[in-house]
C-alpha atoms as a PDB file:
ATOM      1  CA  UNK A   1     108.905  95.657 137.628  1.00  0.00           C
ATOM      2  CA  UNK A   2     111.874  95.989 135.513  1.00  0.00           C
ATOM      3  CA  UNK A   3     113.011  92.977 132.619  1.00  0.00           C
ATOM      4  CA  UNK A   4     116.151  92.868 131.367  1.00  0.00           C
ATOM      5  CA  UNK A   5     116.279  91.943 127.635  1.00  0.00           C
ATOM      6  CA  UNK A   6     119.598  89.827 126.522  1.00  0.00           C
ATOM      7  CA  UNK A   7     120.761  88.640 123.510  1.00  0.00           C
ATOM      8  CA  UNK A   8     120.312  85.161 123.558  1.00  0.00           C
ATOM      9  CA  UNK A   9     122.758  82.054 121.985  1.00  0.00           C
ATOM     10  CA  UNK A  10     121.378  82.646 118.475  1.00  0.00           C
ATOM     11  CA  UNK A  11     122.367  78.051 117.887  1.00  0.00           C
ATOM     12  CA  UNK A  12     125.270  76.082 118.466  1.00  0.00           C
ATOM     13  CA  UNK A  13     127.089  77.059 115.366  1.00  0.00           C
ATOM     14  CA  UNK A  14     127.679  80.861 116.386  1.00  0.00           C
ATOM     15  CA  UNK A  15     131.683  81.336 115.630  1.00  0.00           C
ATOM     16  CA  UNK A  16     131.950  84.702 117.475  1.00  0.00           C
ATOM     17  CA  UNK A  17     131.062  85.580 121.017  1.00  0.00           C
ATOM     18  CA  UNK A  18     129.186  88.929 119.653  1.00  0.00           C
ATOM     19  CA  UNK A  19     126.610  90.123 117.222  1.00  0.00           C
ATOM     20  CA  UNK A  20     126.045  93.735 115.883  1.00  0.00           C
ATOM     21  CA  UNK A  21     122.707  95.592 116.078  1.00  0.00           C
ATOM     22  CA  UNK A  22     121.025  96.443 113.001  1.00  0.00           C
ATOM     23  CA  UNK A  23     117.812  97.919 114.171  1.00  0.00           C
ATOM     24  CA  UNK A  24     115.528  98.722 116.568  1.00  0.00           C
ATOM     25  CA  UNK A  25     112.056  97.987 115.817  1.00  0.00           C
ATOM     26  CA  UNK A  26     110.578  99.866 118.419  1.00  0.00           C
ATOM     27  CA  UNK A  27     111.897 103.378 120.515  1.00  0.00           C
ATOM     28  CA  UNK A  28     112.535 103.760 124.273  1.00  0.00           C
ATOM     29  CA  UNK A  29     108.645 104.967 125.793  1.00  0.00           C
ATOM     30  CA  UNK A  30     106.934 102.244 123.296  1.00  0.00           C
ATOM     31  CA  UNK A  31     104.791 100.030 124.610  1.00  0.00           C
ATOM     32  CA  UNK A  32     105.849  96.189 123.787  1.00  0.00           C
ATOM     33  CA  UNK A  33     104.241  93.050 124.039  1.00  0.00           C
ATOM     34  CA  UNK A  34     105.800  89.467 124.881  1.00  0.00           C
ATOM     35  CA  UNK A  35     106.934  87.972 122.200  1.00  0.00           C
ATOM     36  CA  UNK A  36     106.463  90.771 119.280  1.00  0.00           C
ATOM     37  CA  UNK A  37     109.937  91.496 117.426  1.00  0.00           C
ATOM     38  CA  UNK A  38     111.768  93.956 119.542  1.00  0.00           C
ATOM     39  CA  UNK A  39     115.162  94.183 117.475  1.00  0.00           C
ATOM     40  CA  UNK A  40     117.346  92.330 115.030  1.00  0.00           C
ATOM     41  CA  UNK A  41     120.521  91.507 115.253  1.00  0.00           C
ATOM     42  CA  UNK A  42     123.037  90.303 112.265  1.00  0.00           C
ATOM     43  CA  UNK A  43     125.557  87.131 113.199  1.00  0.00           C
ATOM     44  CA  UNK A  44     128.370  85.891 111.058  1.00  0.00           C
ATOM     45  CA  UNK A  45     125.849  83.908 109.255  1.00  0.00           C
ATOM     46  CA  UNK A  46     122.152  85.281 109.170  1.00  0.00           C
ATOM     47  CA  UNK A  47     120.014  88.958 110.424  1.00  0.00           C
ATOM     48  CA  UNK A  48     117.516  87.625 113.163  1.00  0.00           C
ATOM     49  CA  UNK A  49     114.596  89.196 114.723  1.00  0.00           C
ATOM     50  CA  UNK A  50     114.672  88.801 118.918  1.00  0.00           C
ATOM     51  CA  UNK A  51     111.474  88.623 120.509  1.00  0.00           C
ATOM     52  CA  UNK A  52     110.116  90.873 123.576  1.00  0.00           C
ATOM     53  CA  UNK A  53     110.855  88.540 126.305  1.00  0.00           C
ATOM     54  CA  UNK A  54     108.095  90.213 128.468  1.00  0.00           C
ATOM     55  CA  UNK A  55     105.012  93.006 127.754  1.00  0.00           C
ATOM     56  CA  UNK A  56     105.508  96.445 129.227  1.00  0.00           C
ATOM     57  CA  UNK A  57     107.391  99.968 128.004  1.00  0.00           C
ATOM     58  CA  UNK A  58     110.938 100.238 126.359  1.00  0.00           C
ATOM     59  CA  UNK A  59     112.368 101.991 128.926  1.00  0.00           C
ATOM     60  CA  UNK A  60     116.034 101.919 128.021  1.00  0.00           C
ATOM     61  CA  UNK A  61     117.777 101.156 124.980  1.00  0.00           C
ATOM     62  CA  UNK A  62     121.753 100.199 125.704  1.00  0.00           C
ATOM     63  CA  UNK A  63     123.063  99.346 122.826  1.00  0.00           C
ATOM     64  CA  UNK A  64     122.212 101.363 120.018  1.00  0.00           C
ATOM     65  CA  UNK A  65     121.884 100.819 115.661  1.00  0.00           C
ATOM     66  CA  UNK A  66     125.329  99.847 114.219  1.00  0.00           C
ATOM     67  CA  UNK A  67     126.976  98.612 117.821  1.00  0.00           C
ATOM     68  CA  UNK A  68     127.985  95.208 118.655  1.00  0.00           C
ATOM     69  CA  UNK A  69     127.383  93.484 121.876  1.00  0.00           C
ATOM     70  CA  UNK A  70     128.370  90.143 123.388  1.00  0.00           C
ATOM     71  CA  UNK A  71     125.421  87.094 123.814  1.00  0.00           C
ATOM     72  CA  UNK A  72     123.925  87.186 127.043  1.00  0.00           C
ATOM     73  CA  UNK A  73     124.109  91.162 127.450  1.00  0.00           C
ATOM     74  CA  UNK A  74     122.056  93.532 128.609  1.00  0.00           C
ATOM     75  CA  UNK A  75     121.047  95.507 125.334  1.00  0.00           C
ATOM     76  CA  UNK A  76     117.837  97.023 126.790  1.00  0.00           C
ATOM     77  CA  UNK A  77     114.884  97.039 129.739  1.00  0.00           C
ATOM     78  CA  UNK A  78     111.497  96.703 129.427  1.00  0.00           C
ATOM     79  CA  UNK A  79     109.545  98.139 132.607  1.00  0.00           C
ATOM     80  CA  UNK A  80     105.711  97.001 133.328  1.00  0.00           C
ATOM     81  CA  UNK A  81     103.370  98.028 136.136  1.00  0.00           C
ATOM     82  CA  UNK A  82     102.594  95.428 138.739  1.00  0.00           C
END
């Protein structure tokens, strides 16, 4: 079963629509759990860690280091056996 990870609304306050990826804390084939740090992303105001929203392999990494992508994107999938 596949899980798409999204960047969520980071608060209220966010004054742009996007946020840039700094890093990647773990590489497509890893094995992730729910909840570990996955990535972080830097806003207009602060560098935040986003959580593995499920457990399974990094299957696909879409937006690499140094890109920016919108809130709500798809920025990677994490694929678990069911």
């Amino acid at each position: 079963m596949k899980k798409e990870v999204v960047i969520p609304r980071l608060g209220s306050s966010d004054e742009s629509d996007e946020v840039k990826i700094l890093r990647w804390l773990k590489k497509t084939g890893e094995m992730v759990e729910k909840g570990e740090p996955l990535f972080e992303v830097e806003t207009d105001k602060v560098n935040v860690e986003i959580e593995a929203p499920d457990s399974g392999y990094l299957t696909e990494i879409r937006i690499e280091e140094g890109q920016v992508a919108r809130f709500n994107s798809v920025v990677a999938i994490i694929e678990r056996e069911d």
